[in-house]
Protein backbone atom coordinates (compact mmCIF):
# COMPACT_ATOMS: atom_id res chain seq x y z
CA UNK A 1 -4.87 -34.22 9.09
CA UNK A 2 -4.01 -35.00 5.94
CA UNK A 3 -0.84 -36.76 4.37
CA UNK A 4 0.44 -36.88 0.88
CA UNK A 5 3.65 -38.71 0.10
CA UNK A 6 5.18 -37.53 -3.49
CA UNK A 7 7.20 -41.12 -4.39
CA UNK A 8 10.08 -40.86 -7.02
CA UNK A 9 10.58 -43.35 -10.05
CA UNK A 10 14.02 -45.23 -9.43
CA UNK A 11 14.63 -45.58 -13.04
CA UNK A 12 14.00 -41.62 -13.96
CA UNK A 13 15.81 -39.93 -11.70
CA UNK A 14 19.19 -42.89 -10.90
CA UNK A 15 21.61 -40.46 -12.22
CA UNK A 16 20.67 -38.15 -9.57
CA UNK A 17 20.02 -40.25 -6.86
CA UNK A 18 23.72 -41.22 -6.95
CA UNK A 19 24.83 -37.34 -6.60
CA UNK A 20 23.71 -37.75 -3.28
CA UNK A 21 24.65 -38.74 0.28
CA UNK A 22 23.68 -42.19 1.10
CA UNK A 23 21.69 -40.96 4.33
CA UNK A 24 19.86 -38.55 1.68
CA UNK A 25 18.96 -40.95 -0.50
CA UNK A 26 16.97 -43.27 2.69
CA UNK A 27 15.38 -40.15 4.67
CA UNK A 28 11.88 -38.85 4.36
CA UNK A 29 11.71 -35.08 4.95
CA UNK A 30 8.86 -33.47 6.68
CA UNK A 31 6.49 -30.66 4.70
CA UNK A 32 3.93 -28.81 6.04
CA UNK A 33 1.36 -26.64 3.82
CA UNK A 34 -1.73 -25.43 4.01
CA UNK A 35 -5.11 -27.68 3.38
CA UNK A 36 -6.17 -29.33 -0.17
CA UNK A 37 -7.55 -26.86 -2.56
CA UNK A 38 -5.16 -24.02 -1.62
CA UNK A 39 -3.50 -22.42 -4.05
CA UNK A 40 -0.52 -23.09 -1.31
CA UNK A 41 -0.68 -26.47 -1.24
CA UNK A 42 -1.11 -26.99 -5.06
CA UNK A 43 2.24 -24.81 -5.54
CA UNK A 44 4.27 -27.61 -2.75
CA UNK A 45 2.39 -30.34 -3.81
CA UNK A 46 3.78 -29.79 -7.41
CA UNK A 47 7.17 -28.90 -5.31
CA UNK A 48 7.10 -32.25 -3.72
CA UNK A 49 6.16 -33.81 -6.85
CA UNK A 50 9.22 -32.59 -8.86
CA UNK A 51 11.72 -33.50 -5.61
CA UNK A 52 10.82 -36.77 -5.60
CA UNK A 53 12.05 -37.23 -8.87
CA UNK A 54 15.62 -36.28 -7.73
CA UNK A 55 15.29 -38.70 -4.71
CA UNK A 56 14.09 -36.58 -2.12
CA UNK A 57 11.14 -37.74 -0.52
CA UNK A 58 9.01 -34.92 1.25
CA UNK A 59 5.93 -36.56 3.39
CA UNK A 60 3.68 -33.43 3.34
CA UNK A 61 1.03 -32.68 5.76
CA UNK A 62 -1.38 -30.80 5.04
CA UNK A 63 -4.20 -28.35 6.35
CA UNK A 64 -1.89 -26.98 8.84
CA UNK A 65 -1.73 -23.28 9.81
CA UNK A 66 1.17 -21.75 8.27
CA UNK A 67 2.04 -19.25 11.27
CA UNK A 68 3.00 -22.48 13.18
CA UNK A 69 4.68 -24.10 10.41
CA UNK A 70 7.50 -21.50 9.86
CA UNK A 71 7.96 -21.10 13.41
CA UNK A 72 8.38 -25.00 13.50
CA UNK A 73 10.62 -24.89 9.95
CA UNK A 74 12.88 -22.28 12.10
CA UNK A 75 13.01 -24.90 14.84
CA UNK A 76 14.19 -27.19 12.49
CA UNK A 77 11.06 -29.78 13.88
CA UNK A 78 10.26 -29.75 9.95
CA UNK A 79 12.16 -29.16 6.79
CA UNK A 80 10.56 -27.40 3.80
CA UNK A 81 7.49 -25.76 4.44
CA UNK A 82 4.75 -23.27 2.78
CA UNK A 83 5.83 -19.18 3.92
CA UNK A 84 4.05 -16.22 4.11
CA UNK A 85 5.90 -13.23 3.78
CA UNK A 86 4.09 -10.90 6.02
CA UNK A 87 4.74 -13.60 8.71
CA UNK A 88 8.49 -13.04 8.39
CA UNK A 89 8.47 -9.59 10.19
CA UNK A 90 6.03 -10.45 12.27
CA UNK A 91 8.59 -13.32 13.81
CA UNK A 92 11.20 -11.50 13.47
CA UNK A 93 10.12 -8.57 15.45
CA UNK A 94 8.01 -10.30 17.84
CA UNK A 95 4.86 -9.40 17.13
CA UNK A 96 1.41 -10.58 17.18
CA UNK A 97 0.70 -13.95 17.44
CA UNK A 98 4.97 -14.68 17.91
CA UNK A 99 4.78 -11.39 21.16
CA UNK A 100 5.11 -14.32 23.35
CA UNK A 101 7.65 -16.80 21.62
CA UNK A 102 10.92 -14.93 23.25
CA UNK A 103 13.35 -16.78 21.23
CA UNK A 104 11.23 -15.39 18.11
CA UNK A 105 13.67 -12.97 16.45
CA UNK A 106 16.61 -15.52 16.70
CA UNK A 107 14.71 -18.26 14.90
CA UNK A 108 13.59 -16.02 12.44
CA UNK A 109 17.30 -15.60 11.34
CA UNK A 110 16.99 -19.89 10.36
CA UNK A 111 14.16 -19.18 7.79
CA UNK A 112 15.28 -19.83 3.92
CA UNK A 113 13.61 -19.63 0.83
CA UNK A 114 13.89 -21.80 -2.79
CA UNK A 115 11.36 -20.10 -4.82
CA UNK A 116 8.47 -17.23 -4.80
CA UNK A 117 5.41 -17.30 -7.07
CA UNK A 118 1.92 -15.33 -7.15
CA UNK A 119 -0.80 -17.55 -5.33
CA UNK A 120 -3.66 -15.68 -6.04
CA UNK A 121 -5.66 -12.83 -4.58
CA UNK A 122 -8.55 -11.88 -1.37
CA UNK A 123 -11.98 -12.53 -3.10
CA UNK A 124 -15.12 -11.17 -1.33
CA UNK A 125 -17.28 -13.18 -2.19
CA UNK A 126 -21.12 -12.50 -1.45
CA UNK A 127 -24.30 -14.58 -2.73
CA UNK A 128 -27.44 -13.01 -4.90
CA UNK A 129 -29.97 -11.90 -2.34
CA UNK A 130 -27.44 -11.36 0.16
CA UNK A 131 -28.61 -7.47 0.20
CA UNK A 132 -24.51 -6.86 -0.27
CA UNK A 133 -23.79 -5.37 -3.71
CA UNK A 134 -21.30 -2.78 -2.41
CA UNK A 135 -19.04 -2.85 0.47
CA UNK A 136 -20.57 -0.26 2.70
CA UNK A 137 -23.70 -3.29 2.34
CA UNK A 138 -21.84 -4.82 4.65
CA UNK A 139 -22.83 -2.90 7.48
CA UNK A 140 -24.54 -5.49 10.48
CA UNK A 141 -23.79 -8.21 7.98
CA UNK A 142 -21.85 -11.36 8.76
CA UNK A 143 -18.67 -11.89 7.08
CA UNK A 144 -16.45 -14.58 7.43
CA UNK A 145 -13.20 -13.48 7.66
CA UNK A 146 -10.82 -16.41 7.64
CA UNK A 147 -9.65 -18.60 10.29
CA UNK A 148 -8.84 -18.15 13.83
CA UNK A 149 -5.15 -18.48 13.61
CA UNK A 150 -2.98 -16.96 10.84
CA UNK A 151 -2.96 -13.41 9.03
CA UNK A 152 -5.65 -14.35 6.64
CA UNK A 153 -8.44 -12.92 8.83
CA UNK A 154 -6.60 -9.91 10.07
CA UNK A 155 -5.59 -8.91 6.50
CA UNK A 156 -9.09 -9.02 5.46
CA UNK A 157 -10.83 -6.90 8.69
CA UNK A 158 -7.96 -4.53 7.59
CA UNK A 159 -9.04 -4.23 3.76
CA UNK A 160 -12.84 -3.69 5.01
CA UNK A 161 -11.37 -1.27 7.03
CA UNK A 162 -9.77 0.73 4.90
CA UNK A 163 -12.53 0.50 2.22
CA UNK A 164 -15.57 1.37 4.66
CA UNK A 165 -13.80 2.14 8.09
CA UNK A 166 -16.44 -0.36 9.28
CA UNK A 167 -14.92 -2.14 12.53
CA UNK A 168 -15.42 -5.73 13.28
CA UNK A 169 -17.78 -6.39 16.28
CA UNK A 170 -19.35 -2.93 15.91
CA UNK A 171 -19.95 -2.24 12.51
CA UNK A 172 -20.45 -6.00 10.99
CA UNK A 173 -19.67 -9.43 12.59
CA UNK A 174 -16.80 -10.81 12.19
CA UNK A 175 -17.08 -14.62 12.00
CA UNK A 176 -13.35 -16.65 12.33
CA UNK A 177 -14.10 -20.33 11.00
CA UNK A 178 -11.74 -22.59 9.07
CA UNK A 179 -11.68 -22.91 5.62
CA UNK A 180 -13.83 -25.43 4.77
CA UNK A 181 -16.83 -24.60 7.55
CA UNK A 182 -16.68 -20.97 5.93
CA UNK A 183 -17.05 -22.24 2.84
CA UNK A 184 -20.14 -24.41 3.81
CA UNK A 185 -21.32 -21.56 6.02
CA UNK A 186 -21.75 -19.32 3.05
CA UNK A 187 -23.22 -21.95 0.68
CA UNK A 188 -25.78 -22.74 3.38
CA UNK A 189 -26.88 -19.10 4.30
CA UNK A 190 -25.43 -18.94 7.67
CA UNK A 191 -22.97 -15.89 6.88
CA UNK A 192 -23.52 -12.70 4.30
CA UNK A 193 -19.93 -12.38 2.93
CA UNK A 194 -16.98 -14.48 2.76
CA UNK A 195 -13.58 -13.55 2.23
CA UNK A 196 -11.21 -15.81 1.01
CA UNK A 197 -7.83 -15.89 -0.49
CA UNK A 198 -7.74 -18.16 -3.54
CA UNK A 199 -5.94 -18.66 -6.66
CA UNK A 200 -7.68 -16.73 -9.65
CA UNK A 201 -10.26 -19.16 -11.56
CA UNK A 202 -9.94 -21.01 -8.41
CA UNK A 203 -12.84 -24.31 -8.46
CA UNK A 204 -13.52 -23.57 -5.04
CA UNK A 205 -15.00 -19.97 -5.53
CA UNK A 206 -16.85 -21.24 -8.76
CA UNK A 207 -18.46 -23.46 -7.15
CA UNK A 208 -20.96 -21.09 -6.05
CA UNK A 209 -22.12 -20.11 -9.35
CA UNK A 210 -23.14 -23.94 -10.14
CA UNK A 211 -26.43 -23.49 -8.87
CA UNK A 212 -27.34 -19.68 -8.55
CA UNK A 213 -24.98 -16.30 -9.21
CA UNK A 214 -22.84 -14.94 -6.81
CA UNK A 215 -20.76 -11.38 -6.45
CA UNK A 216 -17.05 -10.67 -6.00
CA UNK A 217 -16.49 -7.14 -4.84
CA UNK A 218 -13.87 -5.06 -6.41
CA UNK A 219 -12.06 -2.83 -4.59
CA UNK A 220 -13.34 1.27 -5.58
CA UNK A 221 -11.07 2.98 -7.81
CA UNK A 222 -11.31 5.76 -5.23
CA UNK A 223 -10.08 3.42 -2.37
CA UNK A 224 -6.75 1.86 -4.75
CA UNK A 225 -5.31 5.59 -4.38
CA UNK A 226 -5.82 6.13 -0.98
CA UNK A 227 -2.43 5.83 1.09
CA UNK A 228 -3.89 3.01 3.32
CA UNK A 229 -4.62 0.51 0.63
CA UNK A 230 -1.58 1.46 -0.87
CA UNK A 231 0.44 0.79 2.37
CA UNK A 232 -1.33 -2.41 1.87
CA UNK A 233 -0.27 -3.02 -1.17
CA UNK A 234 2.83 -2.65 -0.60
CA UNK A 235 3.32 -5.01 2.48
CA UNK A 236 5.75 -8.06 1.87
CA UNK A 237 3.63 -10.98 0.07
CA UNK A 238 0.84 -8.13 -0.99
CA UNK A 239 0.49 -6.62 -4.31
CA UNK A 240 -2.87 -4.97 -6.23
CA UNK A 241 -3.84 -7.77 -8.97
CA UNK A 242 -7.03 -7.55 -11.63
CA UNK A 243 -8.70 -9.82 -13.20
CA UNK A 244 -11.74 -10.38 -15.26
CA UNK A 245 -14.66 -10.82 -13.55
CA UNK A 246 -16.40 -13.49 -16.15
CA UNK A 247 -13.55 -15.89 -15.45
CA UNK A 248 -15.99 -17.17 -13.09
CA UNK A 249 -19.82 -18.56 -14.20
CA UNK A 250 -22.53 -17.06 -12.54
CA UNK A 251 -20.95 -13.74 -10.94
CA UNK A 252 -22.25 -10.63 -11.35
CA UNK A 253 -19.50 -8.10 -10.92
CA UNK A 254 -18.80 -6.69 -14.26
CA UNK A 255 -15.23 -5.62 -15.90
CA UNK A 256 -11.97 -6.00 -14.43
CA UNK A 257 -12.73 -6.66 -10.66
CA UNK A 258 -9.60 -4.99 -8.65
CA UNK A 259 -8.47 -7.21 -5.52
CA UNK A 260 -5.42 -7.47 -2.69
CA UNK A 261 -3.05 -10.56 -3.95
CA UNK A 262 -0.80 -12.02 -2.11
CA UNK A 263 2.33 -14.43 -2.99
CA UNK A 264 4.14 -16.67 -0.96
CA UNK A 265 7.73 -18.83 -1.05
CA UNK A 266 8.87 -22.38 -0.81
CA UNK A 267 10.22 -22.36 2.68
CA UNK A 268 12.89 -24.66 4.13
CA UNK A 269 15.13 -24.85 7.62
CA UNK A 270 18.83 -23.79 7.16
CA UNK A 271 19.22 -27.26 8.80
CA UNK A 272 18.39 -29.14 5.31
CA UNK A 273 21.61 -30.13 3.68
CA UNK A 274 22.69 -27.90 0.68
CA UNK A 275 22.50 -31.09 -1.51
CA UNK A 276 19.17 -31.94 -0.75
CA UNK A 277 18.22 -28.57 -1.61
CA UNK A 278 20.22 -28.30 -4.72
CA UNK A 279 19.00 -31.26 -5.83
CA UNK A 280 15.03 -30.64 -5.10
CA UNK A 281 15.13 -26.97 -6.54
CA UNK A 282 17.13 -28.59 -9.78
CA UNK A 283 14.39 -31.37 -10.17
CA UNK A 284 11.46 -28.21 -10.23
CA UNK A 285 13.07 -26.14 -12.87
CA UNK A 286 13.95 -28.72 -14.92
CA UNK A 287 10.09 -30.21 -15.20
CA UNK A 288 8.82 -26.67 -15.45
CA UNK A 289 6.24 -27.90 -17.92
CA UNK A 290 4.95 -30.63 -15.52
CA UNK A 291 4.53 -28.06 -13.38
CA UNK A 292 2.76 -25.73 -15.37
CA UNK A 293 0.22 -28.40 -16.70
CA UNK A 294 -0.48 -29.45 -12.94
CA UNK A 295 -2.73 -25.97 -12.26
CA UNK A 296 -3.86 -22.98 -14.45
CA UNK A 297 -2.30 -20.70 -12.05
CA UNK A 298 0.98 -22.06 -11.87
CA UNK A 299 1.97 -21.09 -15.33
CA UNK A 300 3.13 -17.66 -13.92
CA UNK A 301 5.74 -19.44 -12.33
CA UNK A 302 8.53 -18.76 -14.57
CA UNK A 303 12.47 -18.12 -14.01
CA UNK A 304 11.67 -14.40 -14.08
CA UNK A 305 9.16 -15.00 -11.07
CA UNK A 306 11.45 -16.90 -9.43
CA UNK A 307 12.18 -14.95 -6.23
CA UNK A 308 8.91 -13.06 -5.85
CA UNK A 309 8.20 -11.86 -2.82
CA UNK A 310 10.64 -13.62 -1.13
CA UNK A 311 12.16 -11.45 1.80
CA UNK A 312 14.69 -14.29 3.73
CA UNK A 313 17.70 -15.50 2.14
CA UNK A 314 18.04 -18.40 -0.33
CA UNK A 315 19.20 -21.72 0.80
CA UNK A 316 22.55 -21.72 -0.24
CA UNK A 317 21.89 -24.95 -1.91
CA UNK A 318 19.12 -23.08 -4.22
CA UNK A 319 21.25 -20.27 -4.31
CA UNK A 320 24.24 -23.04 -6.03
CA UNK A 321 21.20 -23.95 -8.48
CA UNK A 322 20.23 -20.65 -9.88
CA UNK A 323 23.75 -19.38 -10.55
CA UNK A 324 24.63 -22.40 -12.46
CA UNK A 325 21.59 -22.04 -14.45
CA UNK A 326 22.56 -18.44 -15.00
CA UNK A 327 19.26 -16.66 -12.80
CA UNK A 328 19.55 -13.28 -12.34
CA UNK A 329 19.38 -13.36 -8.42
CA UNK A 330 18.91 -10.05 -6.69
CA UNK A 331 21.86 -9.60 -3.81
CA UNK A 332 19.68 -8.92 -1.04
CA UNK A 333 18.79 -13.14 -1.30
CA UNK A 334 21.90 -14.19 -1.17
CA UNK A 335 23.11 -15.49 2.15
């Protein structure tokens, strides 16, 4: 388990400090994300980073899985968390891995949001001499699919699925590991295929093409117009995204490869106080360009971007931010 505490500087941010309630000003709020190297946790980190400088201390722990942390954000057990959108429906119509949480659809009503932004996108990522160069290849292959808990791994059995109709357990193996073994596991031969959500350009995927080449497999322009990967698409927190393959040294895929993204929002329990919230969404805007320098990825984060994907309603002391800064907020967010 890992913890990072983002520390303000007294002198920089004294102005603000006094805006707030004494008992803000002492109290360490509880974060949860997901581990070190995600594109999630590099988005709250750089949240963190920005509230601290308003005062607000968020101890964030990290590597957790993010299907637990929303349900414990709605229980107001933690305070600002990492969301998934797809999760949202899933809690609040009791489904899947919330069927047996009865209370489910009434927490989901204490979920709020502070900002949305692109994370990154699914990347099937194969070695050279794996025989897979296509994804019918994968056919009695291994393929890690993400980790036991979460929607990672069912979103990506779904996109092989709809690609190949290929069923895990009959048609391939299926292999549910966390992050970091699957990672290792690829690197050291022990799976065929790994599929793994990561910012674009992400370090972690290029790492493979340090010492040999590796493929990424685009999805077939035949399979983007079919009305299953489309449905996909158009789930909350999915979206098609392309990129260019040579971003990354060493892979093989040539061209624009086509992939599933996903984006995700700054969560937070509608048991924060609205001035803590104000105050910690005020600090992020306002050092945008920190922000921006922090990770490649995070310079799509601008005020048009600002409510991507997000499908709860704002905290209404974000909400008090973005209309005095004049954001064009879409009604269905507002509270």
């Amino acid at each position: 388990m890992t913890f990072i505490r983002a520390i303000g500087r007294p002198l920089a941010v004294a102005g603000l400090a006094l805006a707030l309630p004494a008992a803000a000003q002492a109290e360490v709020y509880k974060g949860e994300t997901a581990g070190v190297g995600d594109p999630v946790h590099t988005m709250f980190v750089a949240f963190a980073n920005q509230a601290a400088k308003a005062g607000i201390e968020i101890q964030v722990n990290a590597g957790q899985t993010l299907t637990k942390s929303m349900l414990k954000g709605a229980r107001g057990e933690i305070d600002f968390f990492s969301a998934v959108p797809s999760l949202v429906n899933l809690m609040a119509g009791r489904k899947a891995m919330y069927r047996n949480i009865e209370d489910a659809p009434e927490l989901a009503k204490n979920l709020r949001a502070i900002l949305g932004f692109k994370a990154g996108a699914y990347h099937p990522v194969t070695l050279a001499g794996s025989g897979i160069e296509r994804w019918e290849d994968i056919k009695g292959k291994t393929v890690f699919t993400g980790p036991p808990a979460g929607s990672a791994s069912a979103t990506s059995e779904a996109l092989i699925r709809i690609i190949t109709g290929y069923e895990p357990g009959r048609d391939y193996t299926a292999v549910r590991l966390s992050w970091g073994e699957g990672y290792a596991a690829l690197a050291d031969g022990k799976i065929d295929m790994m599929v793994r959500p990561a910012e674009i350009g992400s370090a972690n995927i290029q790492q493979f093409g340090l010492s040999g080449a590796f493929r990424i497999l685009s999805i077939p322009e035949e399979a983007v117009s079919s009305e299953a990967i489309q449905a996909l698409f158009g789930q909350p927190g999915r979206g098609m995204v392309q990129f260019d393959g040579s971003i990354y040294k060493g892979q093989l895929t040539k061209g624009p490869i086509t992939a599933l993204g996903f984006f995700q929002f700054i969560g937070v329990s509608a048991s924060v106080p609205d001035d803590v919230v104000y105050a910690a969404t005020k600090a992020f805007w306002e050092n945008l360009d920190e922000v921006h320098a922090s990770a490649f990825f995070l310079r799509d984060v601008t005020p048009q971007t600002a409510f991507t994907a997000i499908n709860v309603p704002l905290h209404p002391g974000a909400l008090r931010y973005y209309e005095e800064a004049g954001f064009d907020i879409p009604h269905a967010l507002r509270p």
